[in-house]
Protein backbone atom coordinates (compact mmCIF):
# COMPACT_ATOMS: atom_id res chain seq x y z
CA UNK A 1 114.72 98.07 67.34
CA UNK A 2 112.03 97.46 64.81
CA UNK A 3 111.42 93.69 66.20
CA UNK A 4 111.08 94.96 69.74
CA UNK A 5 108.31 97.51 68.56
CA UNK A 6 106.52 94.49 66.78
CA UNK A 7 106.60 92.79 69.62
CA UNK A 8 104.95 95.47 71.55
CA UNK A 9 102.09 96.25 69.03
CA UNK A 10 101.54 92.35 68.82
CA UNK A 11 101.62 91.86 72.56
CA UNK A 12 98.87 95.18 72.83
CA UNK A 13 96.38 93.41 70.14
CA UNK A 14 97.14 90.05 72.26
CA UNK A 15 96.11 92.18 75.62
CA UNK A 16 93.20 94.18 73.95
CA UNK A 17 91.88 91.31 72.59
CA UNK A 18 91.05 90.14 76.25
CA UNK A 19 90.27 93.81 78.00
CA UNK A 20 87.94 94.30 75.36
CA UNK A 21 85.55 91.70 76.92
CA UNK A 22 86.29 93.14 80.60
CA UNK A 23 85.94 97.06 79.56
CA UNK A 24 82.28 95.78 77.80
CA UNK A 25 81.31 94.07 80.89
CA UNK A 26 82.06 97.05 82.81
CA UNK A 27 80.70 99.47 80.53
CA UNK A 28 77.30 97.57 81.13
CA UNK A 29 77.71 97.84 84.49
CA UNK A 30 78.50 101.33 84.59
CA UNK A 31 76.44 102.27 82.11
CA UNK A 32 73.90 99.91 81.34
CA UNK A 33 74.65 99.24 77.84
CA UNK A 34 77.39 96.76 75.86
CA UNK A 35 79.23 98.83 74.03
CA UNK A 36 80.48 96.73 70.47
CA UNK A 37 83.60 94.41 70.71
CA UNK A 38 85.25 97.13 68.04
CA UNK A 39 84.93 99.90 69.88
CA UNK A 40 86.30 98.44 73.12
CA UNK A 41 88.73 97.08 71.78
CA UNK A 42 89.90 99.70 69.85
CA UNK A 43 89.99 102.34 73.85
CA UNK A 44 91.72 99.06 75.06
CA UNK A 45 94.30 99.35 72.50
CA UNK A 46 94.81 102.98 72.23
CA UNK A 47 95.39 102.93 76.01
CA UNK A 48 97.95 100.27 75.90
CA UNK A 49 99.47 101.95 73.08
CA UNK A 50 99.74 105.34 75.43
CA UNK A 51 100.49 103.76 78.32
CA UNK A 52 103.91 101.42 76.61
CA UNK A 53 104.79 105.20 75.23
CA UNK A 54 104.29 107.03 78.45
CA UNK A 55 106.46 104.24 79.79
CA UNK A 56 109.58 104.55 77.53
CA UNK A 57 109.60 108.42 77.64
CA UNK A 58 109.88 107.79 81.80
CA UNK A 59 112.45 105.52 81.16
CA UNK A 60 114.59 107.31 78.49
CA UNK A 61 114.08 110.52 81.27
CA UNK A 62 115.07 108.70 83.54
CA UNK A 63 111.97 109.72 86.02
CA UNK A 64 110.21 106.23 85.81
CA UNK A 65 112.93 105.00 87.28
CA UNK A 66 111.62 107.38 90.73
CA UNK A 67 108.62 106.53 92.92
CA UNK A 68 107.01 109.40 92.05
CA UNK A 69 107.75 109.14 88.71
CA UNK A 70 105.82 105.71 88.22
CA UNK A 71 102.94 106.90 90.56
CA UNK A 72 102.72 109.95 87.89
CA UNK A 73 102.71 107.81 85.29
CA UNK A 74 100.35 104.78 86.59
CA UNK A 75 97.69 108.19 87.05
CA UNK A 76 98.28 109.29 83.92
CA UNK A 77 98.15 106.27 81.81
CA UNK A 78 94.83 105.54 84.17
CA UNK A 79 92.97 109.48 83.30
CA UNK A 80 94.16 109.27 79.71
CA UNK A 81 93.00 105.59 79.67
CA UNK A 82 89.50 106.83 81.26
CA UNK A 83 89.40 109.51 78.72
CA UNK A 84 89.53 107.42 75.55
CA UNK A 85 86.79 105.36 77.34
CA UNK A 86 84.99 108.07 77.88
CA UNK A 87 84.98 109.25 74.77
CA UNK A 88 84.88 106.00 72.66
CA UNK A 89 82.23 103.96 73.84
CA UNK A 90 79.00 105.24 72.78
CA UNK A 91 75.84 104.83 74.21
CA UNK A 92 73.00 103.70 71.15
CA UNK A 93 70.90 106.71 72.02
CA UNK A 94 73.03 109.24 74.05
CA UNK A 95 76.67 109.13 72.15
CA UNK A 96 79.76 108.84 74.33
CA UNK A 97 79.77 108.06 77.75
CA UNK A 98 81.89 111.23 79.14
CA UNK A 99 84.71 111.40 81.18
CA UNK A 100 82.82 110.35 84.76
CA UNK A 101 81.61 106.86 83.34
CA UNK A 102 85.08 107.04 81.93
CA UNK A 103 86.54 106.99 85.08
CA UNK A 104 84.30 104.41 86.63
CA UNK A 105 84.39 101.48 83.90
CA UNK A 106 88.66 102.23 84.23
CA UNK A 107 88.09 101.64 87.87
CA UNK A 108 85.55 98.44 87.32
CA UNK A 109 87.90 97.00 84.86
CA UNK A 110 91.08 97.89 87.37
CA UNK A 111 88.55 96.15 89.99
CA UNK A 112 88.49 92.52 87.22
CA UNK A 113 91.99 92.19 86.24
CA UNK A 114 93.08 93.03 90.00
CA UNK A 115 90.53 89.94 91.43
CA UNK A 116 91.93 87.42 87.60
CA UNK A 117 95.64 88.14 88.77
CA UNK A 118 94.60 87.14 92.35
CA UNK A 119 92.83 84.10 91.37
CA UNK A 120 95.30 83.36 88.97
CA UNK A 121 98.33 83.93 92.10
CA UNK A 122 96.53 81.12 94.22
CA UNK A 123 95.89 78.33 91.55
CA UNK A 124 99.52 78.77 90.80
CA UNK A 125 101.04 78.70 93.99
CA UNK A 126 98.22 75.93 94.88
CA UNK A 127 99.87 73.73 92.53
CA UNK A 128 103.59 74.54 93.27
């Protein structure tokens, strides 16, 4: 039990470590500012860290297992996700970004890792 929780926080730093660099590009498209590596890594975290929770208490209630129920919690993991942007990355001058920017550098960043998995579908199957 303990080894399979390890194994989650280590893959989340592993994932963060990566998102960080896509949620700062799309914070300075969003909001015309880089926000620092620590601070987006630290939303990118936090949000995997939700999201892996929100995902085992669907399971162990049995209403991930639904449609509905993993529609539910894709939206939630993406608002809560949104939020903690929202709130963590900090403009120099003007303090956090708010829940609307929030909301757009989620869907930006949604936007990147949708168009790498793409990319990374065709090289693969290129070179089956």
């Amino acid at each position: 039990m303990a080894g399979t929780w390890l194994m989650q926080l280590g893959s989340s730093v592993a994932v963060s470590l990566f998102t960080a660099k896509i949620v700062q590009f799309a914070t300075n498209k969003v909001a015309g500012f880089n926000p620092s590596y620590a601070s987006a890594f630290l939303a990118s975290f936090l949000t995997l860290v939700i999201a892996t929770l929100l995902g085992g208490l669907g399971a162990i209630s049995g209403l991930g297992r639904s449609p509905l129920g993993m529609v539910l919690g894709l939206l939630a993991t993406f608002l809560i996700g949104a939020a903690l942007y929202g709130w963590l990355l900090r403009h120099p001058a003007s303090g956090p970004i708010g829940m609307r920017k929030g909301v757009l550098v989620s869907l930006v960043q949604l936007g990147v890792v949708v168009v790498l998995l793409v990319v990374l579908m065709i090289i693969f199957t290129a070179f089956k």
